[in-house]
N, C-alpha and C. Protein backbone atom coordinates (compact mmCIF):
# COMPACT_ATOMS: atom_id res chain seq x y z
N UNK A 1 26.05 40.78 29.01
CA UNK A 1 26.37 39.53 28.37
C UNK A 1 26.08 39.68 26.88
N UNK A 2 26.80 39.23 25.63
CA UNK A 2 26.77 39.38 24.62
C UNK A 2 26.32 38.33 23.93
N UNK A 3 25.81 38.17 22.63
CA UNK A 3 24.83 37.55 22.06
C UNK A 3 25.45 35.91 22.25
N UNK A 4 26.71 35.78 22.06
CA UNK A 4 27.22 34.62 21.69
C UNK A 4 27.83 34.11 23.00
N UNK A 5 27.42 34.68 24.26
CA UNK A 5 27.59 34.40 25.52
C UNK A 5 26.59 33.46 26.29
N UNK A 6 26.62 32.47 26.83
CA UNK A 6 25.15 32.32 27.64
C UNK A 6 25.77 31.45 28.77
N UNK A 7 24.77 31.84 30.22
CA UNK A 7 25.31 31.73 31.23
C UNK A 7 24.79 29.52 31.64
N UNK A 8 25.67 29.40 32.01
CA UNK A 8 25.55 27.56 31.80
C UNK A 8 25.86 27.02 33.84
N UNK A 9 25.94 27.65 34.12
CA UNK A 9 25.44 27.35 35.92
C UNK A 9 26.70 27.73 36.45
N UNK A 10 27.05 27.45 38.02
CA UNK A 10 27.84 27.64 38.90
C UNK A 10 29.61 27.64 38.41
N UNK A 11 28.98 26.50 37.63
CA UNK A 11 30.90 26.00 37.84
C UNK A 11 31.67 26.69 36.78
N UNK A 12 30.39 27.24 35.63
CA UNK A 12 31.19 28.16 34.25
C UNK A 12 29.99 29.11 34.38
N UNK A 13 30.00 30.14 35.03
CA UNK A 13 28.87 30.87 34.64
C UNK A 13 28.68 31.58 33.52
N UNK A 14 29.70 31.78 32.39
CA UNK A 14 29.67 32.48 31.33
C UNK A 14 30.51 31.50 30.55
N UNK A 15 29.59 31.09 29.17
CA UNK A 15 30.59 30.24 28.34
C UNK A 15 30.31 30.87 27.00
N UNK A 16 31.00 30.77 26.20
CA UNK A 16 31.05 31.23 24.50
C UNK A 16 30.54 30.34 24.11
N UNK A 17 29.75 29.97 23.01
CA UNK A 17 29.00 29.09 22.44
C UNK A 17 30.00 29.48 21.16
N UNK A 18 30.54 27.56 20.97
CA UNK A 18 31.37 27.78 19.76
C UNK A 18 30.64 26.46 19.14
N UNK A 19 29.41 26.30 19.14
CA UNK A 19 28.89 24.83 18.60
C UNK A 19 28.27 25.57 17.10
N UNK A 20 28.67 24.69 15.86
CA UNK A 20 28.43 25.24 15.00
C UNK A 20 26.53 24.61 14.68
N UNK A 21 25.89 23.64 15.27
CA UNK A 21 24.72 23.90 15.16
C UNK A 21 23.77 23.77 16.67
N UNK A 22 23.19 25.15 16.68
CA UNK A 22 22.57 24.89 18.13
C UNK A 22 21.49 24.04 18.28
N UNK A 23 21.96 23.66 20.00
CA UNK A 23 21.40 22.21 20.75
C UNK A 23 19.86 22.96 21.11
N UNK A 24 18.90 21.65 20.96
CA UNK A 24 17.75 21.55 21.46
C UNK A 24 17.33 20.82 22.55
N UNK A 25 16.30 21.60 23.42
CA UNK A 25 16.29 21.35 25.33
C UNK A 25 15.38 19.88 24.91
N UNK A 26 16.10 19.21 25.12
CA UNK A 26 15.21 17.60 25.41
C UNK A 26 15.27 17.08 26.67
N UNK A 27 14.30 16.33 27.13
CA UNK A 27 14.66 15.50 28.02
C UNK A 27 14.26 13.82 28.17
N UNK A 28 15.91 13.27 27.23
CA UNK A 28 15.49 11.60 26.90
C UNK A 28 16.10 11.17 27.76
N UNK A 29 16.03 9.93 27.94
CA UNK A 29 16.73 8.95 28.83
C UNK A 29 18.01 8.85 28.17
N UNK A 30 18.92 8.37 28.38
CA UNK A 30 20.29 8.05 27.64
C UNK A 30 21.12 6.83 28.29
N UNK A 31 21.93 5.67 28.04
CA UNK A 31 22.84 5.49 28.37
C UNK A 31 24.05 5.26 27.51
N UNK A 32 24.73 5.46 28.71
CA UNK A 32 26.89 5.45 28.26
C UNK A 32 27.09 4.27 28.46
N UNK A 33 27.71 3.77 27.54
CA UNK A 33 28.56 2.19 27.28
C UNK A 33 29.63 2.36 27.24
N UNK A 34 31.13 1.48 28.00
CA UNK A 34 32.38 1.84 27.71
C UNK A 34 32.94 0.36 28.47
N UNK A 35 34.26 0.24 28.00
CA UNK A 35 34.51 -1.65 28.30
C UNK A 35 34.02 -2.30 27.52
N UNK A 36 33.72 -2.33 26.33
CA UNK A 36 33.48 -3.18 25.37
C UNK A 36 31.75 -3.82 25.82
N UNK A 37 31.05 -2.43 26.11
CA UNK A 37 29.97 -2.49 26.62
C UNK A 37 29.72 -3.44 28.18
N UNK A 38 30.51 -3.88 28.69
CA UNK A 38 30.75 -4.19 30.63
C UNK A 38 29.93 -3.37 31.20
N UNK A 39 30.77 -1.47 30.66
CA UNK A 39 30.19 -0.83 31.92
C UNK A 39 28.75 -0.02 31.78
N UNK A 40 28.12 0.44 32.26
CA UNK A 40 26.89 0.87 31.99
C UNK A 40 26.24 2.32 32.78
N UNK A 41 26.32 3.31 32.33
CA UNK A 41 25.74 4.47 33.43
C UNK A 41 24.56 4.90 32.48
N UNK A 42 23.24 4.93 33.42
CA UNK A 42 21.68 5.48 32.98
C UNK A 42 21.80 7.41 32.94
N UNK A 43 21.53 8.12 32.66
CA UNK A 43 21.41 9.36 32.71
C UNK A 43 20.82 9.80 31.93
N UNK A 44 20.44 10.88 31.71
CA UNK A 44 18.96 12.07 30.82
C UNK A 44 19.60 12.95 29.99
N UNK A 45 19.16 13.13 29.18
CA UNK A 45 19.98 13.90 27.62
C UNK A 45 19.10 15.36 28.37
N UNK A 46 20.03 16.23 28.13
CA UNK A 46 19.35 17.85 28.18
C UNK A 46 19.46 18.83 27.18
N UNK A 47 20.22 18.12 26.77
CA UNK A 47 20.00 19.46 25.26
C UNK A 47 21.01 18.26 24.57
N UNK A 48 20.32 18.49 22.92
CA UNK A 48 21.18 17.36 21.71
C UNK A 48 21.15 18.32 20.42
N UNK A 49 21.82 18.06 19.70
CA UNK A 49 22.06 18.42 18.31
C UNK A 49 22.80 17.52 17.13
N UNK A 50 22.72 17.52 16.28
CA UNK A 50 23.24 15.87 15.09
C UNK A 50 24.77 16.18 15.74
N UNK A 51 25.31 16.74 16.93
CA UNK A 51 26.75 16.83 16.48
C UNK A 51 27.24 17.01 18.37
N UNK A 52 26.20 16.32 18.97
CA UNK A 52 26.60 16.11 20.70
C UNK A 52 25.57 16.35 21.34
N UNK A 53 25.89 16.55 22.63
CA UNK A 53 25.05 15.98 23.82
C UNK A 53 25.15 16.33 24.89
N UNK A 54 24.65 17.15 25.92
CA UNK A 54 24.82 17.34 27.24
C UNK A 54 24.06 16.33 28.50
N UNK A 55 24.78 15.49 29.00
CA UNK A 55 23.57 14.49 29.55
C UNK A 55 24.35 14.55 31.01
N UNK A 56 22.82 14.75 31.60
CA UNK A 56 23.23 14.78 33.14
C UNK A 56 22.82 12.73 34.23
N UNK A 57 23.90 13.00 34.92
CA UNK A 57 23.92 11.73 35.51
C UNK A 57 23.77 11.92 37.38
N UNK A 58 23.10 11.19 37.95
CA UNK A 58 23.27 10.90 39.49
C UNK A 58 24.70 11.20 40.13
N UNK A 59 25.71 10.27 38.83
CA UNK A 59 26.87 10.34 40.03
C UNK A 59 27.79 10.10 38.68
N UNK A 60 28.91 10.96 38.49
CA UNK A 60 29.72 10.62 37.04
C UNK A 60 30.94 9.56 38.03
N UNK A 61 30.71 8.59 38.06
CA UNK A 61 31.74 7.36 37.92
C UNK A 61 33.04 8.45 37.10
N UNK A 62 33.87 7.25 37.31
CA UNK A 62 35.11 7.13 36.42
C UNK A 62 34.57 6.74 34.67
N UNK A 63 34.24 8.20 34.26
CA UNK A 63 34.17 7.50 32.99
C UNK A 63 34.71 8.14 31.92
N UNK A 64 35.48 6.81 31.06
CA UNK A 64 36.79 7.24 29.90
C UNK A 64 36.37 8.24 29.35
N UNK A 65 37.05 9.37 28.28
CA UNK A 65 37.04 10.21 27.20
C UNK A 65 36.44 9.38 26.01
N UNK A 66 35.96 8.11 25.62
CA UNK A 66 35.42 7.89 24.40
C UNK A 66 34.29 6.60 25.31
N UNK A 67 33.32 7.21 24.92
CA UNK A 67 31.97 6.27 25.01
C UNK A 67 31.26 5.70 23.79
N UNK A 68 30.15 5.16 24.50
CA UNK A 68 29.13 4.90 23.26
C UNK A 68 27.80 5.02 23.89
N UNK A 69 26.86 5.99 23.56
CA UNK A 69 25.71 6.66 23.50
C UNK A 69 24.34 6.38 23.31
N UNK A 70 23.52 5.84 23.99
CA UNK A 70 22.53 5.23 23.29
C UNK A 70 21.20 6.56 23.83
N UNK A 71 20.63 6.96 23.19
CA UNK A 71 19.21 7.71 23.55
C UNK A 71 17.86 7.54 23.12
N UNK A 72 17.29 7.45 23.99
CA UNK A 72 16.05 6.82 23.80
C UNK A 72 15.02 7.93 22.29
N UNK A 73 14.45 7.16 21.53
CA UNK A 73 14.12 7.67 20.80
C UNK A 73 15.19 7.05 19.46
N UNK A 74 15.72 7.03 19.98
CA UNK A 74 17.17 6.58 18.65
C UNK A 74 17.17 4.69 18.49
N UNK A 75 17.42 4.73 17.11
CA UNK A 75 17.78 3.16 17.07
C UNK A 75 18.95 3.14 16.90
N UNK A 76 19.81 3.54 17.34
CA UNK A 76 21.12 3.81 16.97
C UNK A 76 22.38 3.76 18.14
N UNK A 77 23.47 3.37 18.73
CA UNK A 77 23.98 3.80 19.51
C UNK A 77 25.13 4.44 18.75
N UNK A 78 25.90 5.89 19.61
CA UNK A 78 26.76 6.11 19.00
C UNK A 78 28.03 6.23 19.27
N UNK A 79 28.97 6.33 18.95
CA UNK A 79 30.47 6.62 19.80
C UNK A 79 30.65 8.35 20.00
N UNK A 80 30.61 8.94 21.15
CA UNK A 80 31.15 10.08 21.20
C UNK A 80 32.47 10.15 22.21
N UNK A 81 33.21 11.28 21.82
CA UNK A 81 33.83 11.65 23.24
C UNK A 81 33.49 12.56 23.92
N UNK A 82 33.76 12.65 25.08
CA UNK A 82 33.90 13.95 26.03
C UNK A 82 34.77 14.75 26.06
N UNK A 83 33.74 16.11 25.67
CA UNK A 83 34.60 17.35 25.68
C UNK A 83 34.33 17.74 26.79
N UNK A 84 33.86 17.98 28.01
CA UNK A 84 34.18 18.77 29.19
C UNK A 84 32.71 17.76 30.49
N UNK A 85 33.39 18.03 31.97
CA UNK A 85 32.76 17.59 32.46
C UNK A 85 32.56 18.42 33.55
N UNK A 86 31.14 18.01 34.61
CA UNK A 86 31.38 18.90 35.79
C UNK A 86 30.78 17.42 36.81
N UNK A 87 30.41 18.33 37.80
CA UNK A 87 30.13 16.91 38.77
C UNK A 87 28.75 15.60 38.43
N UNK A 88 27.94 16.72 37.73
CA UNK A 88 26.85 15.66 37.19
C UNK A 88 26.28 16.13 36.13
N UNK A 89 27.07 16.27 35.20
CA UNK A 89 26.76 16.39 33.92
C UNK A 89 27.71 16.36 33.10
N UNK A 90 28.21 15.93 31.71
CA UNK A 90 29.01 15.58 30.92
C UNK A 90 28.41 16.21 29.88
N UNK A 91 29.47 16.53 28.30
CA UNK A 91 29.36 17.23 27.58
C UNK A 91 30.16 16.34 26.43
N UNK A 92 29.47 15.72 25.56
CA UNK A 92 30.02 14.69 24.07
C UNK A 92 29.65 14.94 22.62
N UNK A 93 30.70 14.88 22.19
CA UNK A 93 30.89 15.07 20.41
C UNK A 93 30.79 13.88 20.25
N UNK A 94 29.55 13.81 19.63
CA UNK A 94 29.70 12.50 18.38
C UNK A 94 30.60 12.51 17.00
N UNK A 95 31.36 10.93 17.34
CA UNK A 95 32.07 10.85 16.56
C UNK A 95 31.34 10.52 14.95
């Protein structure tokens, strides 16, 4: 495996890391807002960086390509989208 390779579990076991600043292993609470804040899913941030988010969830619902982000620690919520998903975990660029 090569430097800019790292293995990310079952469903991609080998991915290229094309993130131009690397993510740090956290573990915050998080939730996703979408519906003009209606809908609501709780889930845990696992790795963040000023520029996205890997946050794993119980059960990924039906949820749109553009959210809004809230993580604990933050006063802030933010809008990201989703760049890639698997069964319980999601992957978002803040907009």
């Amino acid at each position: 495996m090569s430097d800019t390779e790292k293995p990310t579990g079952p469903e991609n076991p080998v991915h290229t890391e094309r993130r131009e600043h690397a993510r740090e292993d956290v573990e915050r609470r998080a939730r996703l807002f979408w519906n003009n804040g209606s809908c609501m899913l709780p889930g845990v941030v696992l790795d963040l960086n000023e520029d996205g988010a890997r946050i794993r969830f119980g059960d990924i619902c039906a949820i749109p390509d553009e959210v809004y982000v809230e993580i604990e620690g933050s006063d802030r919520v933010r809008p990201a989208v989703i760049r890639w998903r698997s069964l319980t975990e999601i992957g978002v660029a803040f907009d």
